[in-house]
Protein backbone atom coordinates (compact mmCIF):
# COMPACT_ATOMS: atom_id res chain seq x y z
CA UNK A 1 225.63 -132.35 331.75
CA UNK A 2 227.81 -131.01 329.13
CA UNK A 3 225.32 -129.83 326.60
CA UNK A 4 223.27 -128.02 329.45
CA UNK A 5 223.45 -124.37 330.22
CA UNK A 6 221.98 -122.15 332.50
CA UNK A 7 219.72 -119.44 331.51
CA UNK A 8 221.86 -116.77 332.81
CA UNK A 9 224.70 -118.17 330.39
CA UNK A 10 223.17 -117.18 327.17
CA UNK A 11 223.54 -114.33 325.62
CA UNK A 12 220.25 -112.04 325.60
CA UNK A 13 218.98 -109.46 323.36
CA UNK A 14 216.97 -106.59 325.23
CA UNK A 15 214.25 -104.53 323.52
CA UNK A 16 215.46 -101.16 324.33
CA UNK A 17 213.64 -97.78 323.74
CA UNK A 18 216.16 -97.20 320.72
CA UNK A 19 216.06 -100.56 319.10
CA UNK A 20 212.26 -100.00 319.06
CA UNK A 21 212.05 -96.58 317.45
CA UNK A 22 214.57 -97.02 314.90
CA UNK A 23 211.98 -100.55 313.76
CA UNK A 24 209.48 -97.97 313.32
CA UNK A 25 211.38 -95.50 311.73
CA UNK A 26 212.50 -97.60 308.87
CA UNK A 27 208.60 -98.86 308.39
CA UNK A 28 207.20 -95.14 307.72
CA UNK A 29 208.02 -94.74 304.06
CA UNK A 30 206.77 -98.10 302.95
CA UNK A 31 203.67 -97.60 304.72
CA UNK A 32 203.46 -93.60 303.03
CA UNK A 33 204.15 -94.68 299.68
CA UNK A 34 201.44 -97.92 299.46
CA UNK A 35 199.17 -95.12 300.70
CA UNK A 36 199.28 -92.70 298.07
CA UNK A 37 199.18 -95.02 294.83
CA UNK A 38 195.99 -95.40 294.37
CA UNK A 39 194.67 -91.91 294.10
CA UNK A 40 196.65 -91.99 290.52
CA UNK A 41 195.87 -95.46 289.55
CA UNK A 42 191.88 -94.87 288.52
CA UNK A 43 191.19 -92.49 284.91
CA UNK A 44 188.01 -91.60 284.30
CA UNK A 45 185.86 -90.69 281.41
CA UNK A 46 182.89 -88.18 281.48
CA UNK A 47 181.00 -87.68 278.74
CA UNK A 48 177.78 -84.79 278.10
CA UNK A 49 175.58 -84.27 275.42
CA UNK A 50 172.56 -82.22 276.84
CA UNK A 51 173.03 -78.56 275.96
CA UNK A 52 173.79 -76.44 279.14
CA UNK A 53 176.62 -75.57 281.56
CA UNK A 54 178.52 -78.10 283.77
CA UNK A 55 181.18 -78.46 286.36
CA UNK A 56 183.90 -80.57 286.21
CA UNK A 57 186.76 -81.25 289.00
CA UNK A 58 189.71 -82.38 287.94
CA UNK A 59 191.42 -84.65 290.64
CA UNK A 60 194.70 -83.52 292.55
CA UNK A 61 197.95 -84.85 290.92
CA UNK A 62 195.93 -85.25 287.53
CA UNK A 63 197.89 -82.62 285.16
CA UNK A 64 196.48 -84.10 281.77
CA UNK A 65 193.11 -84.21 280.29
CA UNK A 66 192.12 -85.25 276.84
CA UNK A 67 189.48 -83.98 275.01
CA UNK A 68 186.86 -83.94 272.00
CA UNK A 69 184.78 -80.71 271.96
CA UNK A 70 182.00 -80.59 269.38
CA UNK A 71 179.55 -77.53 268.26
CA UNK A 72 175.83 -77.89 267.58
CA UNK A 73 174.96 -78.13 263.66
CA UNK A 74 172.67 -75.85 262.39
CA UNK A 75 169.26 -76.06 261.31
CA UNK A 76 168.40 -77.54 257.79
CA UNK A 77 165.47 -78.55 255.78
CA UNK A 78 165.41 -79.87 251.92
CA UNK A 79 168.94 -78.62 251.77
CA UNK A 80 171.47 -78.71 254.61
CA UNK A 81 172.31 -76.65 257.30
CA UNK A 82 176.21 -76.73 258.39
CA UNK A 83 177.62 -79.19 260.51
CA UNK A 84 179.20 -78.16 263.92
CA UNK A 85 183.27 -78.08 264.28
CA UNK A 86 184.88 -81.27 266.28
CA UNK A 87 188.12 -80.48 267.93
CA UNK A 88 190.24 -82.93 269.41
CA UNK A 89 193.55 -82.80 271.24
CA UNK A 90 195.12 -82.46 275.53
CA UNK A 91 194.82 -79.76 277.98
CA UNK A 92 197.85 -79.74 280.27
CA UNK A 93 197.85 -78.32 283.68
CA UNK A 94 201.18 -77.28 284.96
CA UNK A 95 200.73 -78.42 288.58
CA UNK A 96 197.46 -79.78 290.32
CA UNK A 97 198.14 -80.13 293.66
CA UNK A 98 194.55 -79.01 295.63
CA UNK A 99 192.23 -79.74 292.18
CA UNK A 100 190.92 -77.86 289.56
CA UNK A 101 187.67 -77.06 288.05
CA UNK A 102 186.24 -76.58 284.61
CA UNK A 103 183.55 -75.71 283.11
CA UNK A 104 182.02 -77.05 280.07
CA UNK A 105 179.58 -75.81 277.91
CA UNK A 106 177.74 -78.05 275.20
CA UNK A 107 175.91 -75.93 272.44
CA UNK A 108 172.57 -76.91 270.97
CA UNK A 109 171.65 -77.37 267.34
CA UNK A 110 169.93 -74.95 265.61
CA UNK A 111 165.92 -75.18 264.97
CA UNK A 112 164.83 -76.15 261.78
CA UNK A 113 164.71 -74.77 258.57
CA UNK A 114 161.36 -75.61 257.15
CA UNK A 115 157.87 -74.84 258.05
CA UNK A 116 156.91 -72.01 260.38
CA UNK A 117 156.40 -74.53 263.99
CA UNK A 118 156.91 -72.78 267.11
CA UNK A 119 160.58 -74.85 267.16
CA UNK A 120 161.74 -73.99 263.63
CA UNK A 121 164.80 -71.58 263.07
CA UNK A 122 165.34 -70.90 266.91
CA UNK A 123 169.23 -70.20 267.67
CA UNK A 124 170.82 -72.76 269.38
CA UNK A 125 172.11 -72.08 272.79
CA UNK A 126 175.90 -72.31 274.20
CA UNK A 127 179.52 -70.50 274.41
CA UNK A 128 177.87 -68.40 271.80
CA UNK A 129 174.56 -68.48 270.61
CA UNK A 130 173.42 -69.28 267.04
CA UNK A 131 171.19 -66.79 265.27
CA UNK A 132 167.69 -66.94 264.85
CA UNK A 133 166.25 -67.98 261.35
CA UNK A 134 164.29 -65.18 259.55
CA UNK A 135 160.64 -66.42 260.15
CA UNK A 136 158.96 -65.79 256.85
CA UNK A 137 154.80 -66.33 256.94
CA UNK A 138 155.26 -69.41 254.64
CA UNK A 139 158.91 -70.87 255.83
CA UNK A 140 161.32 -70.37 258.33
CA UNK A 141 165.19 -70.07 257.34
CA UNK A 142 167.10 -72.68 260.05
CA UNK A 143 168.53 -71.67 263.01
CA UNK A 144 172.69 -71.49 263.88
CA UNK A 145 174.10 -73.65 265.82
CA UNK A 146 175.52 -72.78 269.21
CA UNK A 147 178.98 -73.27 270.29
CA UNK A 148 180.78 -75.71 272.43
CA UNK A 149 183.58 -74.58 275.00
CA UNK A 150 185.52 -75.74 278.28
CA UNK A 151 186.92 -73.13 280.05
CA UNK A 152 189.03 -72.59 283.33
CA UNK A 153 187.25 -69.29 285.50
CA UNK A 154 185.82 -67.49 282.57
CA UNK A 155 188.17 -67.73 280.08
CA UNK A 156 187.78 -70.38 277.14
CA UNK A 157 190.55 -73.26 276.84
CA UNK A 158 189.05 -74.68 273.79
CA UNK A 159 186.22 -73.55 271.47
CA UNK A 160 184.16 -75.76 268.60
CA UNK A 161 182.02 -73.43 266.57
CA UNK A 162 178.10 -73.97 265.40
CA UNK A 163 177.60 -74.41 262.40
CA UNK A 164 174.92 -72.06 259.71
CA UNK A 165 171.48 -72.76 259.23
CA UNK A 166 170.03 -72.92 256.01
CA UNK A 167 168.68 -70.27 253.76
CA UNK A 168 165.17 -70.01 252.56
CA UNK A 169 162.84 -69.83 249.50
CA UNK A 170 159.73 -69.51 248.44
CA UNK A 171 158.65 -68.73 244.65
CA UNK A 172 155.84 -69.00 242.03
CA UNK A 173 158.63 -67.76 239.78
CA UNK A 174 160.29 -71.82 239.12
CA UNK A 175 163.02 -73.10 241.05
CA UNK A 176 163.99 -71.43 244.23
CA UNK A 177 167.06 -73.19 245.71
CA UNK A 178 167.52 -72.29 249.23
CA UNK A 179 172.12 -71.46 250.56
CA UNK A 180 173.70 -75.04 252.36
CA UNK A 181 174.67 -73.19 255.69
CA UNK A 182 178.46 -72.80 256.68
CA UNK A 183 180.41 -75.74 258.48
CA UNK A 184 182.80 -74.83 260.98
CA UNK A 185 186.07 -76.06 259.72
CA UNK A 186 189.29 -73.97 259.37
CA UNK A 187 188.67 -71.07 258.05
CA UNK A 188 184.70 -71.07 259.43
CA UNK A 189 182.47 -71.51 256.07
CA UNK A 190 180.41 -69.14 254.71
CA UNK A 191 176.92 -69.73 253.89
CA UNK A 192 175.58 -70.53 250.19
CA UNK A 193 173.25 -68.04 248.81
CA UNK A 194 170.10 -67.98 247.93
CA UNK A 195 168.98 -68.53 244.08
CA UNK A 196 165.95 -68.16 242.07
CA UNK A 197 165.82 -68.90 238.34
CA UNK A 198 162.94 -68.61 235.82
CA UNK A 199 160.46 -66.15 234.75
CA UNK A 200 162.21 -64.21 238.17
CA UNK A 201 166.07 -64.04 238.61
CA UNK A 202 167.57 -63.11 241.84
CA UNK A 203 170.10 -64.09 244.68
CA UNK A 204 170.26 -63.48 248.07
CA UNK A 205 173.82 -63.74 249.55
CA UNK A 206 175.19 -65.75 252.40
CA UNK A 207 176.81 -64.80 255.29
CA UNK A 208 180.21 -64.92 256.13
CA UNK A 209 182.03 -67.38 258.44
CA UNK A 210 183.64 -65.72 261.25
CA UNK A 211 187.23 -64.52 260.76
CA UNK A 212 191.05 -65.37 262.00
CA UNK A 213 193.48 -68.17 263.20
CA UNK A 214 192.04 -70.95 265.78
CA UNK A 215 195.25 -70.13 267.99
CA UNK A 216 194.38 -66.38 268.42
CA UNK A 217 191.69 -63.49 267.60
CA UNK A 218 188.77 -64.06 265.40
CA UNK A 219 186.04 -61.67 264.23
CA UNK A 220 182.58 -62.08 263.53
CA UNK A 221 181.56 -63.24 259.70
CA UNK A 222 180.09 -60.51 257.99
CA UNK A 223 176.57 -60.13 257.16
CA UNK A 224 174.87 -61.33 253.66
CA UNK A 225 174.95 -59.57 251.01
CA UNK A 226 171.71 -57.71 249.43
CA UNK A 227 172.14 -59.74 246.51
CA UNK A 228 171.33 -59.08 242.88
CA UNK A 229 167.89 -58.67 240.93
CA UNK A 230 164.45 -58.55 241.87
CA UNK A 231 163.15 -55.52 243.40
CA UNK A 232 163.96 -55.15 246.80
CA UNK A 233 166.68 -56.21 249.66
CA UNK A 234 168.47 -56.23 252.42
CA UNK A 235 171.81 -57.03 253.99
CA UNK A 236 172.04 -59.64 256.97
CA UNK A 237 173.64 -58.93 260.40
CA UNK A 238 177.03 -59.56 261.17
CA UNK A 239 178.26 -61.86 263.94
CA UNK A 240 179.68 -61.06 267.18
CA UNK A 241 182.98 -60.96 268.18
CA UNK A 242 184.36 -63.06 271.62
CA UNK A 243 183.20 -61.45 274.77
CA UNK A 244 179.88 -60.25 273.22
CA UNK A 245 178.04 -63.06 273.25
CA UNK A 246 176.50 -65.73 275.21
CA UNK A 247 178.70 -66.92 278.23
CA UNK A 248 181.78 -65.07 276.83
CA UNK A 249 181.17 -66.29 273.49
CA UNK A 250 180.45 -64.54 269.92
CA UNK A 251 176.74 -64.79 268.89
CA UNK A 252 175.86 -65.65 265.17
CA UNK A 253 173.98 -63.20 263.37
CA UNK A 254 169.92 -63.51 263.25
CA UNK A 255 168.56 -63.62 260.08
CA UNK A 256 165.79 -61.33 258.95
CA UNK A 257 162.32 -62.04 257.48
CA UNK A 258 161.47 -61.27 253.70
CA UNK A 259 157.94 -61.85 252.78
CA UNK A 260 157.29 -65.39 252.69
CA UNK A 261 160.67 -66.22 253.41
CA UNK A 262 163.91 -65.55 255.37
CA UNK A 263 167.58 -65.52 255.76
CA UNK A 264 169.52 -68.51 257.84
CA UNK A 265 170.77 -67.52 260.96
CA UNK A 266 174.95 -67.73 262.16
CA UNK A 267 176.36 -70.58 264.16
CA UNK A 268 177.93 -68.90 267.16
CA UNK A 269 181.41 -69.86 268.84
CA UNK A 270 184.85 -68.08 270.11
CA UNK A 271 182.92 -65.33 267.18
CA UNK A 272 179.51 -65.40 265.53
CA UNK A 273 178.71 -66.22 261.86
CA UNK A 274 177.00 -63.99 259.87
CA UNK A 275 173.58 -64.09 259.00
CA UNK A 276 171.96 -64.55 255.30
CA UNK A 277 170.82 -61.18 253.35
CA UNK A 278 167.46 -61.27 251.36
CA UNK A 279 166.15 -60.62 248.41
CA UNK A 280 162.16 -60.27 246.96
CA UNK A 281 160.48 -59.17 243.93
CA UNK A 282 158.25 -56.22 244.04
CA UNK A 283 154.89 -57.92 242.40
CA UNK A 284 154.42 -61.34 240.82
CA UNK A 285 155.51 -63.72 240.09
CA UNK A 286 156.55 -64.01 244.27
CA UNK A 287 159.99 -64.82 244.70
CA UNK A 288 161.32 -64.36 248.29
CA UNK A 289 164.51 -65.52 249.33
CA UNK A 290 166.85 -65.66 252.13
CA UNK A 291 170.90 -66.63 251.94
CA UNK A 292 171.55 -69.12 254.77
CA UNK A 293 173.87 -68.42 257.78
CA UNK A 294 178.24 -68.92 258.48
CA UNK A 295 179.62 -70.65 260.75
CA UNK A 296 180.87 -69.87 264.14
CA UNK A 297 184.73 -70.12 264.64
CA UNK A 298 186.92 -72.51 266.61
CA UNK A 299 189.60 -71.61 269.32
CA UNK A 300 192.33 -73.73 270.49
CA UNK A 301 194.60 -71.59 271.80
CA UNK A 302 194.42 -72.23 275.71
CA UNK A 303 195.14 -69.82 278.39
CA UNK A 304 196.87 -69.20 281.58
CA UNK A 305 197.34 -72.22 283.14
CA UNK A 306 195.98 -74.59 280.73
CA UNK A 307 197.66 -75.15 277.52
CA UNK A 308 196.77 -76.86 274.87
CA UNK A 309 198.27 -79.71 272.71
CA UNK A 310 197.88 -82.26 270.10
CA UNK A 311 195.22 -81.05 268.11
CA UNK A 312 193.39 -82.54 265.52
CA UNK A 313 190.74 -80.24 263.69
CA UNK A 314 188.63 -77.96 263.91
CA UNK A 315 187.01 -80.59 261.31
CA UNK A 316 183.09 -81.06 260.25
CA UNK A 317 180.98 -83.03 263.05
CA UNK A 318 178.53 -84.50 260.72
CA UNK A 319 175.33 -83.12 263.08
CA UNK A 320 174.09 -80.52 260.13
CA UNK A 321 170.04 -80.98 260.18
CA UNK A 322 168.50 -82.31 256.89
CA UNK A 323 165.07 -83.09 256.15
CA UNK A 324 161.45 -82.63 256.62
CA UNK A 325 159.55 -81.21 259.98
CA UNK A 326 161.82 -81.59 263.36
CA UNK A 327 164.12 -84.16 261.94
CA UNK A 328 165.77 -81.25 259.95
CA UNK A 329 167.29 -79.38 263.77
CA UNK A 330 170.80 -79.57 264.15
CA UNK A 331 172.14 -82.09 266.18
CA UNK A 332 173.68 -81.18 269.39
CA UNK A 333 177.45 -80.50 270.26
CA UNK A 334 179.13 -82.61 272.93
CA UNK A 335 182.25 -82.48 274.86
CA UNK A 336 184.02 -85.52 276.40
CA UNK A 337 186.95 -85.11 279.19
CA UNK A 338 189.25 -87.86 279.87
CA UNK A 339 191.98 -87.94 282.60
């Protein structure tokens, strides 16, 4: 019939060795490209607030990493000690391609400034240790803050300071009011002196925040001053410059005992605060007293492959410690990476 044909009338299409390759050749990209989305479609958050040193790997192909770096607040009592710095902003990595690692390190609060426990007025540890408080035989002056960091190797990326603990008093004299201990802002604060009024007069000074610009070199905060009236003092210790410290950092000054009393130790940080000087008189009535402890500084600088961007502070943290027994130890610092 008309509309029959034989099979060996119609056309056919062989599958040849190059029609089949170039099928396959054409399907490699698509398949390559669904393949490698997903390792840059997840972010994740990590988060840690115990004091101590960590490890962090940052995925390949990640290149940007926010960040909120915090410094331990230092130790308080009646009055204040000061609050740790925050610091906010992005670390950028220039390329990524095998992974990178940081380290972090989250700074503890300072011990607290009141009564003379085995825990009051011990330094705080981290990427710079606070300074001891002076431990007087009736109170302790607080402890400083240590100091919060991520770093890439050894050297620090981004740095939030401790804050000062507080001064201390103690006087038959009237009223004895103890320094407020620095805050690590921008410039690092210095901490409030000592005071006694009454049938005694005398001061005992602060020390000083450490020194310098967040972007570049800071020095430690110089020691207390000896004060005025009374009989007899002493100056507090400086604090330490970068690279001096704990893990790279600058410890805060350690505050010395007078009498009953003592001087609040420095936060530490990228540098050490200074710690309080003291100040006693030589018979009755007792008046000791001990200016409380600066701050540790900041850094946001960067380094060498890993700059830094977008920053916000350093501003207070609001951790200071304040109040009666262990409730008065600085709060802890904390860092948080997101990428």
């Amino acid at each position: 019939m008309d509309d029959q044909h034989e099979a060996g009338d119609s056309p056919r299409r062989e599958l040849t060795r190059r029609t089949f390759t170039r099928g396959v050749a054409w399907s490699v990209p698509v398949v390559s490209v669904a393949a490698a989305a997903p390792a840059f479609a997840a972010s994740f958050t990590q988060t840690f607030t115990t004091p101590g040193t960590f490890s962090v790997t940052i995925p390949a192909g990640y290149t940007s990493i926010a960040f909120e770096v915090v410094g331990g607040g230092g130790g308080g009592g009646g009055v204040a000690g000061g609050s740790g710095g925050r610091v906010t902003g992005t670390i950028a990595l220039p390329s990524n391609p095998g992974g990178t690692t940081l380290t972090v390190i989250v700074g503890a609060g300072g011990g607290e400034g009141n009564g003379i426990a085995a825990t009051a007025g011990v330094g705080g540890s981290g990427f710079g240790a606070g300074g001891n408080g002076g431990r007087g035989t009736a109170i302790v002056a607080g402890g400083g803050g240590g100091g919060s960091a991520v770093l890439l190797g050894t050297a620090p990326v981004v740095v939030a300071g401790g804050g000062g603990g507080k001064g201390a008093v103690n006087t038959s004299a009237t009223v004895g009011t103890p320094g407020v201990g620095g805050t690590s802002t921008n410039p690092a604060g210095n901490g409030g002196d000592a005071t006694v009024t009454g049938t005694a007069v005398l001061t005992a000074g602060g020390g000083g925040g450490a020194v310098g610009a967040t972007t570049g070199v800071t020095t430690g905060g110089a020691a207390g001053s000896v004060g005025t009236g009374g009989a007899t003092g002493a100056v507090g210790a400086a604090g330490g410059n970068r690279g001096t410290g704990a893990n790279g950092g600058g410890n805060g000054g350690s505050g010395a005992q007078r009498g009953t009393a003592g001087a609040g130790g420095g936060g530490g940080g990228y540098a050490g605060g200074g710690s309080g000087g003291t100040r006693a008189t030589a018979g009755t009535p007792v008046a000791d007293a001990g200016g409380a402890g600066g701050a540790g500084s900041s850094y946001t600088g960067g380094t060498t492959g890993a700059a830094v961007s977008g920053v916000t502070g350093p501003v207070s943290a609001g951790n200071a410690g304040s109040g009666t027994g262990t409730v008065g130890r600085g709060g802890n610092g904390r860092i948080t990476l997101q990428f």
